[in-house]
C-alpha atoms as a PDB file:
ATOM      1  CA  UNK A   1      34.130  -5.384 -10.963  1.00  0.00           C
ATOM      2  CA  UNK A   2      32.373  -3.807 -13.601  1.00  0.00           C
ATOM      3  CA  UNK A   3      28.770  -5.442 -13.096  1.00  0.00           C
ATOM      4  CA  UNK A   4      27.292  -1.848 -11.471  1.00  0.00           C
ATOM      5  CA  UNK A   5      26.987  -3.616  -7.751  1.00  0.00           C
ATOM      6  CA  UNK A   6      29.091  -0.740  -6.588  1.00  0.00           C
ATOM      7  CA  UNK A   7      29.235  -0.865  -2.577  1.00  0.00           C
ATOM      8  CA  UNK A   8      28.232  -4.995  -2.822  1.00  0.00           C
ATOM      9  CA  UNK A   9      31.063  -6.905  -1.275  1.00  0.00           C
ATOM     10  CA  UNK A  10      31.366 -10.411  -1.767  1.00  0.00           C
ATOM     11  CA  UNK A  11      28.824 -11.938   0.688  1.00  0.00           C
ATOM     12  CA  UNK A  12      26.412  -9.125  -0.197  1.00  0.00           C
ATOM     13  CA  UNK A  13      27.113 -10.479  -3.646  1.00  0.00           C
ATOM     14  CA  UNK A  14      26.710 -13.975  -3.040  1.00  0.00           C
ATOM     15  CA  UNK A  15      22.708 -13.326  -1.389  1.00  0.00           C
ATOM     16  CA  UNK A  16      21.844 -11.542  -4.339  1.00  0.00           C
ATOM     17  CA  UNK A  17      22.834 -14.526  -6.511  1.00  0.00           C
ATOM     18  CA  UNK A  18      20.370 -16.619  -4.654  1.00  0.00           C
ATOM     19  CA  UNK A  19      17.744 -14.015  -5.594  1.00  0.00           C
ATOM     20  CA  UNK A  20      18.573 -14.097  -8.689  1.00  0.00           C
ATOM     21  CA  UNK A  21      20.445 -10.331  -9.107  1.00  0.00           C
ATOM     22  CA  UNK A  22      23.959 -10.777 -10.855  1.00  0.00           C
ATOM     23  CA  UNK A  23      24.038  -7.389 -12.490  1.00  0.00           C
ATOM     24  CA  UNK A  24      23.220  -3.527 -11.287  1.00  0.00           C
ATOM     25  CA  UNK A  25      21.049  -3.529 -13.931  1.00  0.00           C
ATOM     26  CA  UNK A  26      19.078  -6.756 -12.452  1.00  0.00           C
ATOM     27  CA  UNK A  27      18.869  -4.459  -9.034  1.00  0.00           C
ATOM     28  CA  UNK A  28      17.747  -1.369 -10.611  1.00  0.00           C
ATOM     29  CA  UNK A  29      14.465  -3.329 -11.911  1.00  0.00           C
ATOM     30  CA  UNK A  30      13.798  -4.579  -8.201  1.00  0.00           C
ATOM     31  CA  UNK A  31      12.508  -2.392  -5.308  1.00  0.00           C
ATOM     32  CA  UNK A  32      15.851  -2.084  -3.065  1.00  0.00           C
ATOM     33  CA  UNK A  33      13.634  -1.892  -0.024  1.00  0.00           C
ATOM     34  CA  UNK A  34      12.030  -5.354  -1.805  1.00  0.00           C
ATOM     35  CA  UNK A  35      15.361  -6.851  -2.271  1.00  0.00           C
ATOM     36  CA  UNK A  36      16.544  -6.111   1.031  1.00  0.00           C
ATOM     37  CA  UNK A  37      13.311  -7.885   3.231  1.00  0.00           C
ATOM     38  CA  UNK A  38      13.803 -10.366   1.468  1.00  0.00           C
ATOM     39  CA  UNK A  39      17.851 -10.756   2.302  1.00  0.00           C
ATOM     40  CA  UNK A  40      16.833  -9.994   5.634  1.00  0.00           C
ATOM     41  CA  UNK A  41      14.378 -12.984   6.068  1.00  0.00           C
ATOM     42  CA  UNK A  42      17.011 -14.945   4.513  1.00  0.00           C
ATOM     43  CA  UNK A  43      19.981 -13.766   6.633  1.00  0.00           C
ATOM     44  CA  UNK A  44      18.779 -12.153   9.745  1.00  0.00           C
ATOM     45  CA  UNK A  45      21.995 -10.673  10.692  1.00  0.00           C
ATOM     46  CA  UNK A  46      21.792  -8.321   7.178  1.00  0.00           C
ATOM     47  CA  UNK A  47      22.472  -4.694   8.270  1.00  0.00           C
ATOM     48  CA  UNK A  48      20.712  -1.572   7.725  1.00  0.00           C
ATOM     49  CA  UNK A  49      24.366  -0.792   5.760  1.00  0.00           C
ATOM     50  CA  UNK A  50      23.274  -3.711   2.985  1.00  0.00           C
ATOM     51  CA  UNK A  51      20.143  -1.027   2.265  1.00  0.00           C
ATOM     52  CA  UNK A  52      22.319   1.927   1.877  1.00  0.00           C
ATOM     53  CA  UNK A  53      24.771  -0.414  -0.260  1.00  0.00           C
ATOM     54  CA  UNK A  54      22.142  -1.737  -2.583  1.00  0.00           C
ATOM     55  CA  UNK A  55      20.217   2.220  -2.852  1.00  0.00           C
ATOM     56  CA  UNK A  56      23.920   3.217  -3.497  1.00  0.00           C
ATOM     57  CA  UNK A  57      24.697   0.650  -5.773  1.00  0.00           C
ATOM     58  CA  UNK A  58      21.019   1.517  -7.901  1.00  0.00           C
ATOM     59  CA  UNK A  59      22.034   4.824  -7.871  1.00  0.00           C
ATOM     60  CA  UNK A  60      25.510   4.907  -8.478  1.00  0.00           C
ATOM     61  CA  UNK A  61      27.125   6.438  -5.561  1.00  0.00           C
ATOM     62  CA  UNK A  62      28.821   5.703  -2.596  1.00  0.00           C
ATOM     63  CA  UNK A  63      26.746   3.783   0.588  1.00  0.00           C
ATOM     64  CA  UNK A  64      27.753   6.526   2.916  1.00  0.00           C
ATOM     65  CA  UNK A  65      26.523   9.145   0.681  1.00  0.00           C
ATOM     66  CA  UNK A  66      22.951   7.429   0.961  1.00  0.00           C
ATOM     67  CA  UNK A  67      22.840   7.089   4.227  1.00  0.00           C
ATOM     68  CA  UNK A  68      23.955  10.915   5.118  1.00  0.00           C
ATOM     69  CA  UNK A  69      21.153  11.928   2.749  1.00  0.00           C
ATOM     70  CA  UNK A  70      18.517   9.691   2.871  1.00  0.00           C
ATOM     71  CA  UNK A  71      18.942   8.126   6.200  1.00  0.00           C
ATOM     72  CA  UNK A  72      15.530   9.242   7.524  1.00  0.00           C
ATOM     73  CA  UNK A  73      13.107   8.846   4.614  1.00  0.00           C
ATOM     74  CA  UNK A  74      14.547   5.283   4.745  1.00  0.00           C
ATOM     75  CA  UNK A  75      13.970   4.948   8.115  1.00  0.00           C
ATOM     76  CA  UNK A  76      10.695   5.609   7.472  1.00  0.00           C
ATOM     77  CA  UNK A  77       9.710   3.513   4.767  1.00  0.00           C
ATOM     78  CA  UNK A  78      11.060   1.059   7.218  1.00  0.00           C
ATOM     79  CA  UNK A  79       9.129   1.931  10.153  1.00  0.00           C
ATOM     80  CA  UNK A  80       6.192   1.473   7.465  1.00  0.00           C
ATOM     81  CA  UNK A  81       7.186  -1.907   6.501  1.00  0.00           C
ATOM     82  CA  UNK A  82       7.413  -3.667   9.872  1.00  0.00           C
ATOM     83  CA  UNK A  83      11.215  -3.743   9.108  1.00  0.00           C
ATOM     84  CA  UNK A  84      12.578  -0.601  11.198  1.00  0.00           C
ATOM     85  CA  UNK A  85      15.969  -1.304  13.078  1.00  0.00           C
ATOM     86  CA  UNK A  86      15.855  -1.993  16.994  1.00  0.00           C
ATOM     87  CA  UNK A  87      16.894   0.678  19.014  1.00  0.00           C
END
């Protein structure tokens, strides 16, 4: 689509309007972890797959990519902000 929200499908697109984020360049200047508790509180049934999109989509590469590589530190910084997935 050629606004560097690579990964960001049109609902994922449509929440990130209502935060204001139209552009990859928009996301890159926001905390994805940020952007995502915030998504969350405003649509609880977000998935941990909307992180790896938006990390994907700051860094230019594929969702799956970022979760096969980063899957635990972002698990972590989860865990550390109250936000963890339920097992």
């Amino acid at each position: 689509m050629g606004d560097g929200l690579l990964n960001l499908g049109p609902k994922s697109r449509l929440w990130l309007a209502e935060l204001g984020i139209h552009t990859g360049a928009q996301l890159r200047q926001r905390d994805a972890f940020v952007v995502y508790a915030d998504l969350k509180r405003r649509q609880p049934g977000a998935s941990l797959n909307l992180l790896y999109a938006l990390l994907g989509a700051q860094q230019d590469c594929h969702w799956q990519q970022v979760k096969r590589e980063q899957r635990s530190d972002i698990l972590l910084r989860l865990d550390d902000m109250g936000l963890a997935p339920k097992r």
